[in-house]
C-alpha atoms as a PDB file:
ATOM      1  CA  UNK A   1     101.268  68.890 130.034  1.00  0.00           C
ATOM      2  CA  UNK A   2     104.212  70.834 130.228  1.00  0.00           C
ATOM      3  CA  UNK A   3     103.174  74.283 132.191  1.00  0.00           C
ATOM      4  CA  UNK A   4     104.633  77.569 130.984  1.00  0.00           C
ATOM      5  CA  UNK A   5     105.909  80.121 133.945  1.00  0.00           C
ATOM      6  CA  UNK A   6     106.537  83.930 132.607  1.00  0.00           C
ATOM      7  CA  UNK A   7     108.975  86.464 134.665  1.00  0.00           C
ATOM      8  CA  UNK A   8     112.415  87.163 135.456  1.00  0.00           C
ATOM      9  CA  UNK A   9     113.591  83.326 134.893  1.00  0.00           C
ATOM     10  CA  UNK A  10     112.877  83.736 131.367  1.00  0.00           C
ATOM     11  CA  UNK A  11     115.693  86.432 131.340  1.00  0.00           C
ATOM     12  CA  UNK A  12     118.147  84.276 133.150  1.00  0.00           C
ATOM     13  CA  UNK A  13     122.037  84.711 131.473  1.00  0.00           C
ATOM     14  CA  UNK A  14     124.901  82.249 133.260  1.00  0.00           C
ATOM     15  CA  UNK A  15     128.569  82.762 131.603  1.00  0.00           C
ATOM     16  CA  UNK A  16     131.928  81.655 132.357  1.00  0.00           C
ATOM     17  CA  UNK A  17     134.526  84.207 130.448  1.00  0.00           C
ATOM     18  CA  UNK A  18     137.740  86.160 130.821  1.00  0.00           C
ATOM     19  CA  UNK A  19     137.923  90.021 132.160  1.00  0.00           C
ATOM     20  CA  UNK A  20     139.002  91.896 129.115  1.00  0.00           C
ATOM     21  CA  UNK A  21     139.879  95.213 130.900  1.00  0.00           C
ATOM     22  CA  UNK A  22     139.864  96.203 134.663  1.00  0.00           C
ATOM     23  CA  UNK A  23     136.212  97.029 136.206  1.00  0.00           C
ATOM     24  CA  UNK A  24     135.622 100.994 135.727  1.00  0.00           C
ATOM     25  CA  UNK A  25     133.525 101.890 138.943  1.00  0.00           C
ATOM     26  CA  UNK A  26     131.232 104.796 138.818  1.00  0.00           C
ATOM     27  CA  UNK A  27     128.502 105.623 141.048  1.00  0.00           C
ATOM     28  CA  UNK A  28     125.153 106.124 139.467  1.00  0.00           C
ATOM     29  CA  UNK A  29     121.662 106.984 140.191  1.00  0.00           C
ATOM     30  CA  UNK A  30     119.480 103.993 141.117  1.00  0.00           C
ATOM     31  CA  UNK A  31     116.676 104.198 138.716  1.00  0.00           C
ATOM     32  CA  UNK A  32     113.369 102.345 140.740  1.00  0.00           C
ATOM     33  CA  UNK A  33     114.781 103.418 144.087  1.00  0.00           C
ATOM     34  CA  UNK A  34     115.904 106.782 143.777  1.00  0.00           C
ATOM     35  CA  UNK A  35     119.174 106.857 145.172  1.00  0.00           C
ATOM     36  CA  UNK A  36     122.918 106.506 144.190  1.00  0.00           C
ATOM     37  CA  UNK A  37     124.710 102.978 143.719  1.00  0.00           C
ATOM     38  CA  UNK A  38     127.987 102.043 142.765  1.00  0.00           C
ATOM     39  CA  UNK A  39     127.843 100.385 139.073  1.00  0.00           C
ATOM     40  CA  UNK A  40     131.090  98.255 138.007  1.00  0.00           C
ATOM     41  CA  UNK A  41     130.889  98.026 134.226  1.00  0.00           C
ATOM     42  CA  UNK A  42     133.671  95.741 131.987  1.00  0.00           C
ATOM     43  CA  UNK A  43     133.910  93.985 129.320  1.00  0.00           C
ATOM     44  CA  UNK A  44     134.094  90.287 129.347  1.00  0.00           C
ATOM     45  CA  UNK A  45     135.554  87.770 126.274  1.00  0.00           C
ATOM     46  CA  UNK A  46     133.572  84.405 126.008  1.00  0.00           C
ATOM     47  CA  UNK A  47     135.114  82.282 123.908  1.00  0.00           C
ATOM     48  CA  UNK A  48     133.063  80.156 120.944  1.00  0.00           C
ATOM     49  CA  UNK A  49     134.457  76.801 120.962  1.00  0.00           C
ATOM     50  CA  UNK A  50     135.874  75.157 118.691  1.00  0.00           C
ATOM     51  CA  UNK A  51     135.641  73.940 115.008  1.00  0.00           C
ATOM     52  CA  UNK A  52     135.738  69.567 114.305  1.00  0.00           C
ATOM     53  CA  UNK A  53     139.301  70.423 113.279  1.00  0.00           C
ATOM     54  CA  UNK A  54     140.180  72.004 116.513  1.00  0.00           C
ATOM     55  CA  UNK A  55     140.670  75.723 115.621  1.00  0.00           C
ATOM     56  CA  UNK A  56     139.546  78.422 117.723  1.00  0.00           C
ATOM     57  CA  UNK A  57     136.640  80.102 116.416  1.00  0.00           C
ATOM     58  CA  UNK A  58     137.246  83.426 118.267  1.00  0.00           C
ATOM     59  CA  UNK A  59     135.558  85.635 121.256  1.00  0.00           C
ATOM     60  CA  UNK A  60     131.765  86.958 121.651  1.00  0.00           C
ATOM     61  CA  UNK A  61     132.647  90.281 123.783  1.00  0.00           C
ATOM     62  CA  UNK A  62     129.799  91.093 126.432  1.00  0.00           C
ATOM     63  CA  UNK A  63     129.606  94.172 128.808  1.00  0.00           C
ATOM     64  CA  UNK A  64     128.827  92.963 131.722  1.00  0.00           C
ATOM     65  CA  UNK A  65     127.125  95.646 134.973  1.00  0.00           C
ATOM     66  CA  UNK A  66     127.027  95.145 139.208  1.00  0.00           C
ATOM     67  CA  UNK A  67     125.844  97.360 141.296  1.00  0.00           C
ATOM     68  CA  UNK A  68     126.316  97.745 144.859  1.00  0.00           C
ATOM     69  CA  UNK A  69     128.353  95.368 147.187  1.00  0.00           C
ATOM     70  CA  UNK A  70     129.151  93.265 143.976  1.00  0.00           C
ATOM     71  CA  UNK A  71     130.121  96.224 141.963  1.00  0.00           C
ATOM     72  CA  UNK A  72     132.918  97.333 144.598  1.00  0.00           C
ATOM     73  CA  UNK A  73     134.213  93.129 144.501  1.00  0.00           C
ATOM     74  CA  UNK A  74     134.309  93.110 140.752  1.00  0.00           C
ATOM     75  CA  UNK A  75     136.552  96.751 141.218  1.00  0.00           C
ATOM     76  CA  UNK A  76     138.452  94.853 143.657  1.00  0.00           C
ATOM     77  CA  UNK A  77     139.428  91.831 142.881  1.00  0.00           C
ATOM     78  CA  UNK A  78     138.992  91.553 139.018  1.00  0.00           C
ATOM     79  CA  UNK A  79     141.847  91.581 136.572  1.00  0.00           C
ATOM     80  CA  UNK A  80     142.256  91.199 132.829  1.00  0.00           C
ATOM     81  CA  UNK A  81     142.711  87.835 131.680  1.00  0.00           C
ATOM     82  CA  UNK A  82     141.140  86.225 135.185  1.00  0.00           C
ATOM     83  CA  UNK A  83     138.235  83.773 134.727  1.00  0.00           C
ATOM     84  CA  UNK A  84     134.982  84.947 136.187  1.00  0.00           C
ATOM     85  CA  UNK A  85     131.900  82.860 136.052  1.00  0.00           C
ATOM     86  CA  UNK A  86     128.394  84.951 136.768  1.00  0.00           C
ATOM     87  CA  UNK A  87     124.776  84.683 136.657  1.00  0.00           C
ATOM     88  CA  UNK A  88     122.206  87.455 135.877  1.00  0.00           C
ATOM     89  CA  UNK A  89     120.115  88.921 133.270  1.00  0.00           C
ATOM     90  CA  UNK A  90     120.276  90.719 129.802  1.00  0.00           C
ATOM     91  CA  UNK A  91     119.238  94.320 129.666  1.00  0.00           C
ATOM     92  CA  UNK A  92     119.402  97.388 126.907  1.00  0.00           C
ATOM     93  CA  UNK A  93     122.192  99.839 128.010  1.00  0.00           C
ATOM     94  CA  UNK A  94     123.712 102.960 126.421  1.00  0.00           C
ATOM     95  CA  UNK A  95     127.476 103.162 124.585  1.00  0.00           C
ATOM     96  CA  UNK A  96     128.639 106.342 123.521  1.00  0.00           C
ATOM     97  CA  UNK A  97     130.713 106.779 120.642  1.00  0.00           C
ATOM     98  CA  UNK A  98     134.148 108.880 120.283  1.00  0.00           C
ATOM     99  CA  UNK A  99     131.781 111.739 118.831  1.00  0.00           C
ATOM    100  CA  UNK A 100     130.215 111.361 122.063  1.00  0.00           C
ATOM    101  CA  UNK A 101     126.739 110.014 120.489  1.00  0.00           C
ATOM    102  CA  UNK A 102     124.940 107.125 122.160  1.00  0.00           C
ATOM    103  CA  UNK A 103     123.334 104.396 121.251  1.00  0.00           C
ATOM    104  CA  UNK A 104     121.167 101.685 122.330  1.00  0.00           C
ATOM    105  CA  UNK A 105     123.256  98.228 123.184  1.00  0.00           C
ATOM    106  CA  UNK A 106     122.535  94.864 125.414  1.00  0.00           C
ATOM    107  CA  UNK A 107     124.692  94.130 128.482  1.00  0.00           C
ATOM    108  CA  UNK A 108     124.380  91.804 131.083  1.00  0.00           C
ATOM    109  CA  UNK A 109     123.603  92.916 135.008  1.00  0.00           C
ATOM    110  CA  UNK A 110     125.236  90.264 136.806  1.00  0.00           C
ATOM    111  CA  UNK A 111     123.702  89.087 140.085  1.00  0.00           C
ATOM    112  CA  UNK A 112     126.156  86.595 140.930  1.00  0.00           C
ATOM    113  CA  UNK A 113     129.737  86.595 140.196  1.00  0.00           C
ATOM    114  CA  UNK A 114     132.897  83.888 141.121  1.00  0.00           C
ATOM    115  CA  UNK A 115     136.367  83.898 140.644  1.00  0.00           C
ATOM    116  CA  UNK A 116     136.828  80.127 139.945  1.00  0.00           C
ATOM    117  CA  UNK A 117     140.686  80.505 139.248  1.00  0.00           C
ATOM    118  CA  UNK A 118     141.369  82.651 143.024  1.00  0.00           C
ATOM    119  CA  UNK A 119     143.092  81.000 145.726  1.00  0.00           C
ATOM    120  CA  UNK A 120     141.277  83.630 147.869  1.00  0.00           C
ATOM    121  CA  UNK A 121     137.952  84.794 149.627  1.00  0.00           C
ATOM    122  CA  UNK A 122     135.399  82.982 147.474  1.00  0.00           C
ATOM    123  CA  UNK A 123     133.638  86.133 145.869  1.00  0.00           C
ATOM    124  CA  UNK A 124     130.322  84.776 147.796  1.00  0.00           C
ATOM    125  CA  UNK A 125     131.944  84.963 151.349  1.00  0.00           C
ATOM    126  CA  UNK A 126     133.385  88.094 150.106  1.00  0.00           C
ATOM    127  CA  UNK A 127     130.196  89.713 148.555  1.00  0.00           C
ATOM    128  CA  UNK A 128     128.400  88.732 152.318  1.00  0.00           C
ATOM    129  CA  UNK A 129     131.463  90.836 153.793  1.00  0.00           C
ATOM    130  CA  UNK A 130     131.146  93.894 151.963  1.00  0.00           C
ATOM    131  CA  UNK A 131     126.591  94.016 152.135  1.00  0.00           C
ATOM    132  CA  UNK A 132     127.046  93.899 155.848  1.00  0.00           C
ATOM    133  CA  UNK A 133     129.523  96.332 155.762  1.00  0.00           C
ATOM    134  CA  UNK A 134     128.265  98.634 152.905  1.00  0.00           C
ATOM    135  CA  UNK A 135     126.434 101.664 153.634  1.00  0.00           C
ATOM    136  CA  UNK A 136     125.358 103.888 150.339  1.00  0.00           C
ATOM    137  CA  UNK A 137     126.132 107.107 149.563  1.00  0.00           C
ATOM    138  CA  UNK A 138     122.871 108.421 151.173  1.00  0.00           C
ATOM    139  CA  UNK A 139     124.189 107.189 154.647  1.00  0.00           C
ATOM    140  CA  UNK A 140     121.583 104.337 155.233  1.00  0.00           C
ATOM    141  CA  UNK A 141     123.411 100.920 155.905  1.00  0.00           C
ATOM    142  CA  UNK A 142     122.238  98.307 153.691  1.00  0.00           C
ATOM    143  CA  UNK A 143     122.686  95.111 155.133  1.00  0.00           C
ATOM    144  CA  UNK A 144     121.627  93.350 151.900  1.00  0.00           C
ATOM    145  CA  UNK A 145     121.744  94.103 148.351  1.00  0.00           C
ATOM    146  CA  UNK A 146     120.083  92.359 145.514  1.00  0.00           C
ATOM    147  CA  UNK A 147     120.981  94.161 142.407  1.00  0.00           C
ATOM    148  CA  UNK A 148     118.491  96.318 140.456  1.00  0.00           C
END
């Protein structure tokens, strides 16, 4: 008998896609812990494959959010047309319009992130850097950070 298991794997969201515009980093206040965070939000183009006779069949566009340590490497290092590769989960998020009126949409929080493409600081050695050295806006130095 197979056994069922309910919580956060069931929300589980791996990609590998291309940046579609630069990271816009904000800081924001953390909703369960009551403080501010920096969010990274962009937009990021996953291709759909390809049809039997080899044509394209386009883009899926998904807004992908980090917070923290990971938000201010995706700021960093991420530029449009590189290849990132990420794991996380899908939540509901807010868009505004031009008129300024919002609406309900799904992004993706990312909890892992990698540059495959870099000839660089693997974004995991990196990431490790910056939560040992990042301290939030309250003053406290957080010597870990595991998302939201």
């Amino acid at each position: 008998m197979m056994a069922v298991r309910y919580g956060k794997d069931i929300n589980s969201f791996d990609c590998t896609g291309r940046v579609v515009s630069e990271p816009e980093l904000r800081t924001v206040e953390h909703t369960t812990q009551h403080r501010q965070v920096e969010e990274a939000r962009f937009p990021l183009a996953l291709s759909r494959g390809y049809d039997a006779d080899g044509n394209e069949q386009g883009c899926v566009f998904v807004d992908i959010l980090c917070y923290g340590p990971l938000a201010l490497m995706a700021a960093r290092r991420f530029k449009v047309g590189g290849r990132v590769q990420l794991q996380g989960y899908v939540t509901q998020a807010k868009k505004k319009l031009a008129s300024g009126a919002e609406y309900p949409a799904l992004a993706v929080v990312a909890q892992q992130l990698w540059y495959p493409d870099s000839r660089y600081v693997p974004a995991e050695a990196e990431f490790k850097d910056l939560a040992e050295e990042y301290v939030a806006p309250s003053g406290e130095k957080q010597m870990s950070f595991d998302g939201v």
